[in-house]
PDB file of N, CA and C in Angstrom:
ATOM      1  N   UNK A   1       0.845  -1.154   0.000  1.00  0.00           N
ATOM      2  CA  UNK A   1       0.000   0.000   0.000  1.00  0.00           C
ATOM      3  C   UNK A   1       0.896   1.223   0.000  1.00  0.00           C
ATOM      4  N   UNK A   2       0.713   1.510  -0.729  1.00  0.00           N
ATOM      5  CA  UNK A   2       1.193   3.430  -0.644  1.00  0.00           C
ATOM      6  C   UNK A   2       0.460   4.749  -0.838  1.00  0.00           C
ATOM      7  N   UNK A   3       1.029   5.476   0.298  1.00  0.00           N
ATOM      8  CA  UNK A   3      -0.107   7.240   0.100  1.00  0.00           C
ATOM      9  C   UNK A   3       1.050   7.950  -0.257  1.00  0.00           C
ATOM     10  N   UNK A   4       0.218   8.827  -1.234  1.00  0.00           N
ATOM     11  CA  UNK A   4       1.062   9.739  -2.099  1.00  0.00           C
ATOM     12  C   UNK A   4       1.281  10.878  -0.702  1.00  0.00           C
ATOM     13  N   UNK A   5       2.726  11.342  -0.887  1.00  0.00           N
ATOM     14  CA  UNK A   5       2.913  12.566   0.289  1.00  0.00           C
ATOM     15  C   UNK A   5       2.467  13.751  -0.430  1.00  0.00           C
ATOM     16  N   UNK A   6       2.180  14.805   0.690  1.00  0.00           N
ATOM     17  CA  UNK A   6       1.822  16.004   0.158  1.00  0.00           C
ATOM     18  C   UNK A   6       2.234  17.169   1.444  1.00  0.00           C
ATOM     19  N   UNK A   7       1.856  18.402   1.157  1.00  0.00           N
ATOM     20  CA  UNK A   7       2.055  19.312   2.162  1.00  0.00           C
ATOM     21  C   UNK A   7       0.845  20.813   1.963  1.00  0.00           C
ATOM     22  N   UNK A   8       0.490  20.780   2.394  1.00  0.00           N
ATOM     23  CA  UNK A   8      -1.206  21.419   3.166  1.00  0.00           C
ATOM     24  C   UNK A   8      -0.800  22.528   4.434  1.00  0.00           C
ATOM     25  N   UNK A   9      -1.401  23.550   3.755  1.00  0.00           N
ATOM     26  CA  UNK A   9      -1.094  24.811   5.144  1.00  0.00           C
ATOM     27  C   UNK A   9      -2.424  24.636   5.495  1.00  0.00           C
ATOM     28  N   UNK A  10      -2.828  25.320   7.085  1.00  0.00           N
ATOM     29  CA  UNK A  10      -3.849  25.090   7.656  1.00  0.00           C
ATOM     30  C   UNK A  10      -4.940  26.027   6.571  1.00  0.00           C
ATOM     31  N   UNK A  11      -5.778  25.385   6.526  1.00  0.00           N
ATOM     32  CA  UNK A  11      -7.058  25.974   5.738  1.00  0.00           C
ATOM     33  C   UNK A  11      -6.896  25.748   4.175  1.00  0.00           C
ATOM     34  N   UNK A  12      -6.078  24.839   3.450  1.00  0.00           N
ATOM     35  CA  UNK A  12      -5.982  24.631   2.625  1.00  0.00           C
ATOM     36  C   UNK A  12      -6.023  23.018   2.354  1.00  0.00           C
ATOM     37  N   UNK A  13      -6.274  22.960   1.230  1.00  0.00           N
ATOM     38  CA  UNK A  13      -6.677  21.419   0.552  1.00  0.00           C
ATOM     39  C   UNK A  13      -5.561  21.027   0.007  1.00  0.00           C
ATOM     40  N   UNK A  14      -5.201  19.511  -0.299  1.00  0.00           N
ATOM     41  CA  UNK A  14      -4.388  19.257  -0.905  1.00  0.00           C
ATOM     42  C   UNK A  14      -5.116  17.436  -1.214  1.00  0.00           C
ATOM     43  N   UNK A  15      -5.054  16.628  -1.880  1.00  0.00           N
ATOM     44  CA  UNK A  15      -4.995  15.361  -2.657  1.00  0.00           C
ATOM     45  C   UNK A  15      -4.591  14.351  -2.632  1.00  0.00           C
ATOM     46  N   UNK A  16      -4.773  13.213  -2.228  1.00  0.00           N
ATOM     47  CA  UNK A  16      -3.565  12.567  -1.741  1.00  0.00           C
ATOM     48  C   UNK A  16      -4.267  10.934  -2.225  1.00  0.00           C
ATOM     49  N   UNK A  17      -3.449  10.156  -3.387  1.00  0.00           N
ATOM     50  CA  UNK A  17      -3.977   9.236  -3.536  1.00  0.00           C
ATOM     51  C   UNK A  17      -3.330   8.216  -2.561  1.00  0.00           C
ATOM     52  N   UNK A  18      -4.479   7.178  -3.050  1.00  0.00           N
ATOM     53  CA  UNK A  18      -3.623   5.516  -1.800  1.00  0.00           C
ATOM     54  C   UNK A  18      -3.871   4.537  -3.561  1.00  0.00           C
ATOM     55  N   UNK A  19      -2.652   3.902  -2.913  1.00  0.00           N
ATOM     56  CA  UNK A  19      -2.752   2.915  -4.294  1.00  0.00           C
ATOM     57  C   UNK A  19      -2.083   1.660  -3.502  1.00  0.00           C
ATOM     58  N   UNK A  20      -2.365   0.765  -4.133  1.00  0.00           N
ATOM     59  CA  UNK A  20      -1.600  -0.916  -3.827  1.00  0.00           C
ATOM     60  C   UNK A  20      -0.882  -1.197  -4.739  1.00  0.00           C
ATOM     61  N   UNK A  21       0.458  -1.046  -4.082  1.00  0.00           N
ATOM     62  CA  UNK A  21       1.895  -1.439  -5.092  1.00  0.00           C
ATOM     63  C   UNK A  21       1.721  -2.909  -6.368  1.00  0.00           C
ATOM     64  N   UNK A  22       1.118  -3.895  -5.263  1.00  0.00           N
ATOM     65  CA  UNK A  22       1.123  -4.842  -6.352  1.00  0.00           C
ATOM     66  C   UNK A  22       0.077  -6.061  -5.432  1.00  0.00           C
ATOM     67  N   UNK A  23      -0.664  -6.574  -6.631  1.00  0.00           N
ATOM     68  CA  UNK A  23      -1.272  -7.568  -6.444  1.00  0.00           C
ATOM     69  C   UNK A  23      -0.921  -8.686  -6.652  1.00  0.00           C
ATOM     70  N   UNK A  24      -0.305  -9.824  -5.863  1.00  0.00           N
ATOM     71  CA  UNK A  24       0.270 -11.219  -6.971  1.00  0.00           C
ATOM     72  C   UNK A  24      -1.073 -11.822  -7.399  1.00  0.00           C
ATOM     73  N   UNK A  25      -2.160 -12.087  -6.523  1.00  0.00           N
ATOM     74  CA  UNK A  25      -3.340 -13.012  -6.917  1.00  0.00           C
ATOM     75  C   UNK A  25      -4.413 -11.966  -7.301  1.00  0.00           C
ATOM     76  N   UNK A  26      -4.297 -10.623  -7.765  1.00  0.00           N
ATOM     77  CA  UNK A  26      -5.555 -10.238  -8.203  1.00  0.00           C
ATOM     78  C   UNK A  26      -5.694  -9.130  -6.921  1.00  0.00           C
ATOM     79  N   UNK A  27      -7.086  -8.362  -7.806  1.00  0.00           N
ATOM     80  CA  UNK A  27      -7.653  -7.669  -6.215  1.00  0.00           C
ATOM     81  C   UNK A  27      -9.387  -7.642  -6.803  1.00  0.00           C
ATOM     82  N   UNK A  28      -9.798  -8.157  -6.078  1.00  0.00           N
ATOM     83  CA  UNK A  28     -11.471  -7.684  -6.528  1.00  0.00           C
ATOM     84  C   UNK A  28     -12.185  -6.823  -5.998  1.00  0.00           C
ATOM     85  N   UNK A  29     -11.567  -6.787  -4.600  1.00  0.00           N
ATOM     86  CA  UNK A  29     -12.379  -5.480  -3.497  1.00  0.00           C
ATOM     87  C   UNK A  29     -10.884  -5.460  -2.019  1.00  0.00           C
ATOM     88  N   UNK A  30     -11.497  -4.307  -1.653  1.00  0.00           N
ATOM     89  CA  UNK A  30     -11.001  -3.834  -0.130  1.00  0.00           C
ATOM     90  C   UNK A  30     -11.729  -3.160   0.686  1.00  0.00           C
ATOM     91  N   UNK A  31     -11.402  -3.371   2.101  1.00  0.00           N
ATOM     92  CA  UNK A  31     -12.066  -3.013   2.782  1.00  0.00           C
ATOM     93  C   UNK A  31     -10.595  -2.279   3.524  1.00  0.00           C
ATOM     94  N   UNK A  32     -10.606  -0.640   3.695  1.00  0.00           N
ATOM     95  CA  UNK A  32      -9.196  -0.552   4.092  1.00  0.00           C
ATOM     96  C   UNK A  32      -9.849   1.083   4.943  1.00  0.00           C
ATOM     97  N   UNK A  33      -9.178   1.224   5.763  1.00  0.00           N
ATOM     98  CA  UNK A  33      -9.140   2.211   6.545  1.00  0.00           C
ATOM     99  C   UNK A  33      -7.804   3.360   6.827  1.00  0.00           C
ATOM    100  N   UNK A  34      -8.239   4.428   6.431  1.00  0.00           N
ATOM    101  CA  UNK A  34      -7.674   5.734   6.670  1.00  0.00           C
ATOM    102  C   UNK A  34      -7.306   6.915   7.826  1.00  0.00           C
ATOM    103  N   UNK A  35      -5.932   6.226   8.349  1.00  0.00           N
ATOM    104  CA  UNK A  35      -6.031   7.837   9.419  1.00  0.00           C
ATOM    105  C   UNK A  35      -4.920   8.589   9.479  1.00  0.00           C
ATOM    106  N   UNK A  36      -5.151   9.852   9.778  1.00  0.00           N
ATOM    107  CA  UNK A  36      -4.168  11.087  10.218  1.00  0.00           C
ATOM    108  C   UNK A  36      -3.713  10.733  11.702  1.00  0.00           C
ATOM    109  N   UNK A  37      -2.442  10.902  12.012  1.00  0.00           N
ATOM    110  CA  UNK A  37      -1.840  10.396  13.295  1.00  0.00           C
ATOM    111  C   UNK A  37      -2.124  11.633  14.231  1.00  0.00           C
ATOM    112  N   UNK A  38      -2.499  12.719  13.803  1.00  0.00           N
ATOM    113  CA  UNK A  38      -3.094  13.802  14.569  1.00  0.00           C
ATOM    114  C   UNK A  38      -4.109  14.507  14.313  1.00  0.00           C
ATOM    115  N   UNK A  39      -5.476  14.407  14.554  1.00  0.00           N
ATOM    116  CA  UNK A  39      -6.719  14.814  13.901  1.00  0.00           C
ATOM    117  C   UNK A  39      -6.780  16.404  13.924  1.00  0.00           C
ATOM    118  N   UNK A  40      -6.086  16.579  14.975  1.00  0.00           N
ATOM    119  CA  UNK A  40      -6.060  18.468  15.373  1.00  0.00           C
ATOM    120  C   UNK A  40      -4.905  19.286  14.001  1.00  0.00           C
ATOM    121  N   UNK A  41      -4.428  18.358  13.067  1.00  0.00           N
ATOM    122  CA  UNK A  41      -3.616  19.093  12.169  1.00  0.00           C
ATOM    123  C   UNK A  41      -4.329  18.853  11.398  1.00  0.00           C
ATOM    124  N   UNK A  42      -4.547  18.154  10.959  1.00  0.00           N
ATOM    125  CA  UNK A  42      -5.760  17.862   9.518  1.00  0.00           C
ATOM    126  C   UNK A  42      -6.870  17.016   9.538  1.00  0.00           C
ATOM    127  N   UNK A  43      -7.626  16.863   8.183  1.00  0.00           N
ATOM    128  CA  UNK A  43      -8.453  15.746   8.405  1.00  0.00           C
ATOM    129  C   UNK A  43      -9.026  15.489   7.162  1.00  0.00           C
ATOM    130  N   UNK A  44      -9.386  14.690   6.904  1.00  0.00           N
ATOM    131  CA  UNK A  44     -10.220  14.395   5.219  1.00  0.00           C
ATOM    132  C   UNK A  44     -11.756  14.938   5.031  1.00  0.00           C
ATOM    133  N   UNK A  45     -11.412  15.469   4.098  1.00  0.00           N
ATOM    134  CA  UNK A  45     -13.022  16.171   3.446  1.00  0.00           C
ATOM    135  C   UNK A  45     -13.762  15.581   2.386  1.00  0.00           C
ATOM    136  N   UNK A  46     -13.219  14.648   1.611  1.00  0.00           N
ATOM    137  CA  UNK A  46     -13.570  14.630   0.876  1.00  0.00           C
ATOM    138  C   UNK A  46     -13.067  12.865  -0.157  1.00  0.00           C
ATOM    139  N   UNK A  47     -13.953  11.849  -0.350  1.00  0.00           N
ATOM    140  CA  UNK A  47     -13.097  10.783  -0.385  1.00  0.00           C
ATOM    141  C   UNK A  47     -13.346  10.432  -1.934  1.00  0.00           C
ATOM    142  N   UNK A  48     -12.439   9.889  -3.234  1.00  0.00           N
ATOM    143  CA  UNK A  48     -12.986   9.243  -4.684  1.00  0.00           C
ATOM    144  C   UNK A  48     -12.735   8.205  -4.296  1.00  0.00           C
ATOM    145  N   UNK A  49     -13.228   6.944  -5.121  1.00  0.00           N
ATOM    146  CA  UNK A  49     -12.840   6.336  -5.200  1.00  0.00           C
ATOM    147  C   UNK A  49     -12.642   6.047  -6.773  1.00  0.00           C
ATOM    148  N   UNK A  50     -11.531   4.756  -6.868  1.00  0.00           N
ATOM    149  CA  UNK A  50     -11.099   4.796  -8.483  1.00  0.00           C
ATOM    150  C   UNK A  50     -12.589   4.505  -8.930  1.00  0.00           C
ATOM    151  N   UNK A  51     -12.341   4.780 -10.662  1.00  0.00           N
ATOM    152  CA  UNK A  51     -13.806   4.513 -11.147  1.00  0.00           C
ATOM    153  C   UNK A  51     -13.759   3.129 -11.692  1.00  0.00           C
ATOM    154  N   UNK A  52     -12.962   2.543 -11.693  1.00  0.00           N
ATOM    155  CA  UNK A  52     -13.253   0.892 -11.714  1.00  0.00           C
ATOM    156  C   UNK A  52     -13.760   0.294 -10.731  1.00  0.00           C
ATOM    157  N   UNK A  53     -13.793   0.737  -9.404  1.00  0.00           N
ATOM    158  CA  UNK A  53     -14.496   0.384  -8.364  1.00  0.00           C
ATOM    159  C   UNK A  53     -16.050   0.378  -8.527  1.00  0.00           C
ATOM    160  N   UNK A  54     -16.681  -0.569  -9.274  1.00  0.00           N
ATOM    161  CA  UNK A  54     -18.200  -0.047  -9.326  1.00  0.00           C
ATOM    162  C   UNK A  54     -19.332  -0.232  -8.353  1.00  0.00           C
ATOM    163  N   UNK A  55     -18.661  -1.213  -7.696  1.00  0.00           N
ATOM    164  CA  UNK A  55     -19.569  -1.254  -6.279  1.00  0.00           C
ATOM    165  C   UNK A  55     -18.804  -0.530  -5.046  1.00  0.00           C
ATOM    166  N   UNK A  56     -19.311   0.485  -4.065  1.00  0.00           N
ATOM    167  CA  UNK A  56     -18.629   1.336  -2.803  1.00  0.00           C
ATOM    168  C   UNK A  56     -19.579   1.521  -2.409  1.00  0.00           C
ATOM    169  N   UNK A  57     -19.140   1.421  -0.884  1.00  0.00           N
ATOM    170  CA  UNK A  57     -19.763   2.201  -0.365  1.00  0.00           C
ATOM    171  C   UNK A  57     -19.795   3.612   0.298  1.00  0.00           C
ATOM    172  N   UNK A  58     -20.883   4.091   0.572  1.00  0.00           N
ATOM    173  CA  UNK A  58     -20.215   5.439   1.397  1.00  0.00           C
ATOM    174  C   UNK A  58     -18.808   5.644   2.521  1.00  0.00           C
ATOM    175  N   UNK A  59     -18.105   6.671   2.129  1.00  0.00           N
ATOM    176  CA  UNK A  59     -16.946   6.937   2.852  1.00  0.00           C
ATOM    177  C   UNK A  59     -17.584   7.108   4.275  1.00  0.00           C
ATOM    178  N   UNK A  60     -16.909   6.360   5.328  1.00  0.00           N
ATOM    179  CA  UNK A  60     -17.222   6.515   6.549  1.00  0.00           C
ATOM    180  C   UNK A  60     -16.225   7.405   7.385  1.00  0.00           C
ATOM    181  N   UNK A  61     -16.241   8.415   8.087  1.00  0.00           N
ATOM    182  CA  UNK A  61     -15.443   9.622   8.858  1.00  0.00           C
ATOM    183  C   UNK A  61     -15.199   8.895   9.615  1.00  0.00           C
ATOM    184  N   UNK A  62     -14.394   9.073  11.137  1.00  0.00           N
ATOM    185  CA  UNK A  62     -14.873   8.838  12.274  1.00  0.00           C
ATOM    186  C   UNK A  62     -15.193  10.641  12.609  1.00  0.00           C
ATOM    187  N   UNK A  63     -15.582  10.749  14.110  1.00  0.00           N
ATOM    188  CA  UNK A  63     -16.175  12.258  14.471  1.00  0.00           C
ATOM    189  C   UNK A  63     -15.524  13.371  14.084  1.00  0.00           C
ATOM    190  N   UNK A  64     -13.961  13.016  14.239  1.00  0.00           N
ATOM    191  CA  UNK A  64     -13.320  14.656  13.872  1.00  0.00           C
ATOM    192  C   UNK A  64     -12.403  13.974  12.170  1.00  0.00           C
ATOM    193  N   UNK A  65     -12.913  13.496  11.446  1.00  0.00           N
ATOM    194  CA  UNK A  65     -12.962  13.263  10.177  1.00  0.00           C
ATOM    195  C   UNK A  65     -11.421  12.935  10.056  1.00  0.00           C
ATOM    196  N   UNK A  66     -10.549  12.108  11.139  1.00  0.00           N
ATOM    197  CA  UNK A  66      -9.305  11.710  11.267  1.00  0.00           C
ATOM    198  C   UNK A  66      -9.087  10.515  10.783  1.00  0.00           C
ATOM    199  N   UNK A  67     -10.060   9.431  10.675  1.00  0.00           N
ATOM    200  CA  UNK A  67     -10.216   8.139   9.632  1.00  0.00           C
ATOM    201  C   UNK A  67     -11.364   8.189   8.644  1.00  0.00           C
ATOM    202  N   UNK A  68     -11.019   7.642   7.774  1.00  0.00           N
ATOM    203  CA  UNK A  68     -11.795   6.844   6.848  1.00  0.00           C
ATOM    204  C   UNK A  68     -12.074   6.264   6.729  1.00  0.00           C
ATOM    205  N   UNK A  69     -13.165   4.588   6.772  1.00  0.00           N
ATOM    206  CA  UNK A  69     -13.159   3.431   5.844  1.00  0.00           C
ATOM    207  C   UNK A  69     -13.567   3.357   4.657  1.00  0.00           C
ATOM    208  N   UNK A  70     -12.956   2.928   4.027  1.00  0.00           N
ATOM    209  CA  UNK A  70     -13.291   2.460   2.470  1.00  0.00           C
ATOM    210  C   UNK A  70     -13.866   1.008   2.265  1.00  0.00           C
ATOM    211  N   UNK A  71     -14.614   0.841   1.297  1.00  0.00           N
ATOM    212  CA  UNK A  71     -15.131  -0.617   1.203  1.00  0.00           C
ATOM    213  C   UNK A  71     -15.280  -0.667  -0.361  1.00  0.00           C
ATOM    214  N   UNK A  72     -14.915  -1.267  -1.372  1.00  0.00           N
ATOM    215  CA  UNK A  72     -15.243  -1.353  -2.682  1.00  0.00           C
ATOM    216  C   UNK A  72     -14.800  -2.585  -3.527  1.00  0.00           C
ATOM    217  N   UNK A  73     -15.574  -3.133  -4.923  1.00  0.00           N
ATOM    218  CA  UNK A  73     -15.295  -4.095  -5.234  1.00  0.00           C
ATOM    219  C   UNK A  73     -15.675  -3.869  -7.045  1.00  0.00           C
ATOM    220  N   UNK A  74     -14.883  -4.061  -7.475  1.00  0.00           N
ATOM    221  CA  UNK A  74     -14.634  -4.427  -8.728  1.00  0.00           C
ATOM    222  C   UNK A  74     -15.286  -5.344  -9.325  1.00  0.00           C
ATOM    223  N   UNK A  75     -16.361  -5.968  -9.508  1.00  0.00           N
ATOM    224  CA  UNK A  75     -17.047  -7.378 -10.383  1.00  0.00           C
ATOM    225  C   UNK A  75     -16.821  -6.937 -12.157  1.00  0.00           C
ATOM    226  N   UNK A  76     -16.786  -6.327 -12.793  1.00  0.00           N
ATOM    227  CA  UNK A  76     -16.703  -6.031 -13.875  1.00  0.00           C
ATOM    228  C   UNK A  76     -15.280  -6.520 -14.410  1.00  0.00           C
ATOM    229  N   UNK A  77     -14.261  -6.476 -14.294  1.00  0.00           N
ATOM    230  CA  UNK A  77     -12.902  -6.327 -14.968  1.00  0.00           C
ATOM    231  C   UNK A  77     -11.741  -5.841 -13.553  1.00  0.00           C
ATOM    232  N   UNK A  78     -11.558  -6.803 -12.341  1.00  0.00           N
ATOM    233  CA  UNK A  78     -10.497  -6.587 -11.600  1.00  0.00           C
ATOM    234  C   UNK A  78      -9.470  -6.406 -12.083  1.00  0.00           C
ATOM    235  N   UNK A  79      -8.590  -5.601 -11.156  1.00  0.00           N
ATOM    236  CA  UNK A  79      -7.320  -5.919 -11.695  1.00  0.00           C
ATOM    237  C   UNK A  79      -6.596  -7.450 -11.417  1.00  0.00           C
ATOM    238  N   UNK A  80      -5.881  -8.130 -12.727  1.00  0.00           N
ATOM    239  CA  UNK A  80      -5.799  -9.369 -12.103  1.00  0.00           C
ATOM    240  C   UNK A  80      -4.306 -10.190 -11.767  1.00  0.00           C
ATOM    241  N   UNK A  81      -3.941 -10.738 -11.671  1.00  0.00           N
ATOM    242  CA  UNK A  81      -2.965 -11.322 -11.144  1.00  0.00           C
ATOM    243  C   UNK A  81      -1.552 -10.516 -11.558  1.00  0.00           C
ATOM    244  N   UNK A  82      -0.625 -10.377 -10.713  1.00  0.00           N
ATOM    245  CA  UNK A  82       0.902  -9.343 -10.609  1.00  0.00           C
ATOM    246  C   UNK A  82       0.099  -8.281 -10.973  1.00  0.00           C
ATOM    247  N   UNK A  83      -1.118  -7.783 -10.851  1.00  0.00           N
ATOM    248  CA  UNK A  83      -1.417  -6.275 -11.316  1.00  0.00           C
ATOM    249  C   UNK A  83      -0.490  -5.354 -10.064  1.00  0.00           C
ATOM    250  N   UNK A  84      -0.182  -3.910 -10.370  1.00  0.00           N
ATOM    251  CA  UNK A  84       0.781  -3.211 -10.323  1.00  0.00           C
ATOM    252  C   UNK A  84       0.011  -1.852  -9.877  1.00  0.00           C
ATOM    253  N   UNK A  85       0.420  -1.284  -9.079  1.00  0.00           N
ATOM    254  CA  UNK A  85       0.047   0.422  -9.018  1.00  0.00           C
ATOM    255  C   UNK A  85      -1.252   0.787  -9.342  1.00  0.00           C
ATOM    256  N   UNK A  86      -1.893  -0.340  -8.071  1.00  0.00           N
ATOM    257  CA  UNK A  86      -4.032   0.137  -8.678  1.00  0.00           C
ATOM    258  C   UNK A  86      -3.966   1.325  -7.810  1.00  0.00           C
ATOM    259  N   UNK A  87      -4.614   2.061  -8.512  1.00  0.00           N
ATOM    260  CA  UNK A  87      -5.513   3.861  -7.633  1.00  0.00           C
ATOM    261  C   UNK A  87      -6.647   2.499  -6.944  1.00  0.00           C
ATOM    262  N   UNK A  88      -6.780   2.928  -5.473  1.00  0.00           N
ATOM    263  CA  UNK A  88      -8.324   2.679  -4.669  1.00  0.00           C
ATOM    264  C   UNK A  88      -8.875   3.462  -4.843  1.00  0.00           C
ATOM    265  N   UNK A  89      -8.248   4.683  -4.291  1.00  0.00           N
ATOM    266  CA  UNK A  89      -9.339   6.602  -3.693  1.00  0.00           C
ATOM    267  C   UNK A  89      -8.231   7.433  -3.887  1.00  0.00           C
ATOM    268  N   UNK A  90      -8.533   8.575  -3.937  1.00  0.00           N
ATOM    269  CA  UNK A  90      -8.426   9.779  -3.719  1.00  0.00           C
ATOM    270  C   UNK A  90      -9.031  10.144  -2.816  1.00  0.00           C
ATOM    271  N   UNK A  91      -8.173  10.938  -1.541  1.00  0.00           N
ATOM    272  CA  UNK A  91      -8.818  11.778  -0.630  1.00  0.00           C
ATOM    273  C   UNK A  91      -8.413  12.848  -0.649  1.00  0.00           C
ATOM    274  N   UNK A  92      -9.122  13.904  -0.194  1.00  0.00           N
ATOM    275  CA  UNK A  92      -8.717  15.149   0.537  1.00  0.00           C
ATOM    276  C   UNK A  92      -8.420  15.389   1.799  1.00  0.00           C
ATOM    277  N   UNK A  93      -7.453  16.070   2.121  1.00  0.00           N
ATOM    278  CA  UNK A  93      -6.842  16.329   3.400  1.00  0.00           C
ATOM    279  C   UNK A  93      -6.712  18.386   3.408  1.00  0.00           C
ATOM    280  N   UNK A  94      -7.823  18.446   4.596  1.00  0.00           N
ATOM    281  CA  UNK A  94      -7.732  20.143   5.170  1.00  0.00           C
ATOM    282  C   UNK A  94      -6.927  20.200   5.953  1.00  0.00           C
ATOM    283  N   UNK A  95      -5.548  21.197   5.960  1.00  0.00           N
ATOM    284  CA  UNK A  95      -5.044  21.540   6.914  1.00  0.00           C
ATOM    285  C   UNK A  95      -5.449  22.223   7.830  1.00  0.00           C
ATOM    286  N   UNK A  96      -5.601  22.194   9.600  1.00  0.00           N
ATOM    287  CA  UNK A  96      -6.178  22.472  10.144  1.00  0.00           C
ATOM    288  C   UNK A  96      -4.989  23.377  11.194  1.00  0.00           C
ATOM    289  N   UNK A  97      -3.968  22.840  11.881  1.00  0.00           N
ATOM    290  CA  UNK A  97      -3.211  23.683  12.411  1.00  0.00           C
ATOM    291  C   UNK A  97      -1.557  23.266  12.014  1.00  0.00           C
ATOM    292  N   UNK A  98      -0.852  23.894  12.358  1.00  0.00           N
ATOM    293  CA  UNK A  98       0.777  23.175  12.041  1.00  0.00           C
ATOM    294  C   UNK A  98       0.804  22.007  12.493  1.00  0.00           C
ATOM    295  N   UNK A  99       1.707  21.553  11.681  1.00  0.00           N
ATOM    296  CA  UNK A  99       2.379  20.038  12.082  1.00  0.00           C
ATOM    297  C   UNK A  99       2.554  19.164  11.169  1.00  0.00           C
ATOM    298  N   UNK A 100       3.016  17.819  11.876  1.00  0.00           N
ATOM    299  CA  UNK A 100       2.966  16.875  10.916  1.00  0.00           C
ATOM    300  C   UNK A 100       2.073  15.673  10.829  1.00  0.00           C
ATOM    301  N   UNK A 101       1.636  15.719   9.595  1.00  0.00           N
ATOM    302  CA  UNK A 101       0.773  14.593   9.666  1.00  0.00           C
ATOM    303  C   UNK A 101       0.710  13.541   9.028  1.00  0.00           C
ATOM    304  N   UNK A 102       0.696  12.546   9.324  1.00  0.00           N
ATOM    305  CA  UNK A 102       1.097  10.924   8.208  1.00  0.00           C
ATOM    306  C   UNK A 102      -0.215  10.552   8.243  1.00  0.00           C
ATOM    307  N   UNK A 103      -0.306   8.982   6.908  1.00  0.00           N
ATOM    308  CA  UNK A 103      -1.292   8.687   7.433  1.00  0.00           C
ATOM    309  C   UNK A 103      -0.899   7.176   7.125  1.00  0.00           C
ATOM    310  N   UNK A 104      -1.735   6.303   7.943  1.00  0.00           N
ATOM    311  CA  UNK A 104      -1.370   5.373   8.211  1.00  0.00           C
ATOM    312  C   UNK A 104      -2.505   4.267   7.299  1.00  0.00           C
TER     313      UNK A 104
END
């Protein structure tokens, strides 16, 4: 799994995809969860998911919008076996005060 890095001043937006380096057996769906290691610096506003994903469900927050879950599944055309560098989502991340923030 990898999140694209970025850098966000407080009150500003910035983009940040998650992708899965590599699949050896395929991927048809995930169920994967999103968080900021400090909710008081940022938090997600806003979640895509890839558009091959044709079944999702709604992005779930927790209260101060510091995780995400994601849930989605591909039945149409997965990516399939050694597939490479799938997009899941796109999120948004508001900067909220200084600092640093990862996400895990």
């Amino acid at each position: 799994m990898t999140v694209s890095n970025a850098t966000v001043e407080p009150g500003e937006t910035t983009q940040v995809e998650i992708r899965l380096s590599e699949a050896p057996d395929g991927l048809a769906g995930y169920n994967l969860t999103v968080s900021v290691t400090d909710g008081a610096t940022g938090e997600f506003t806003i979640t895509e998911y890839a558009p091959e994903f044709e079944l999702t469900t709604d992005p779930r927050y927790t209260e101060l919008n510091s995780s995400v879950q994601l849930q989605a599944l591909d039945v149409q055309d997965p990516p399939g076996p050694n597939a490479t560098d799938v997009l899941l989502a796109t999120v948004t991340v508001t900067g909220n005060t200084g600092g640093d923030v990862s996400q895990g």
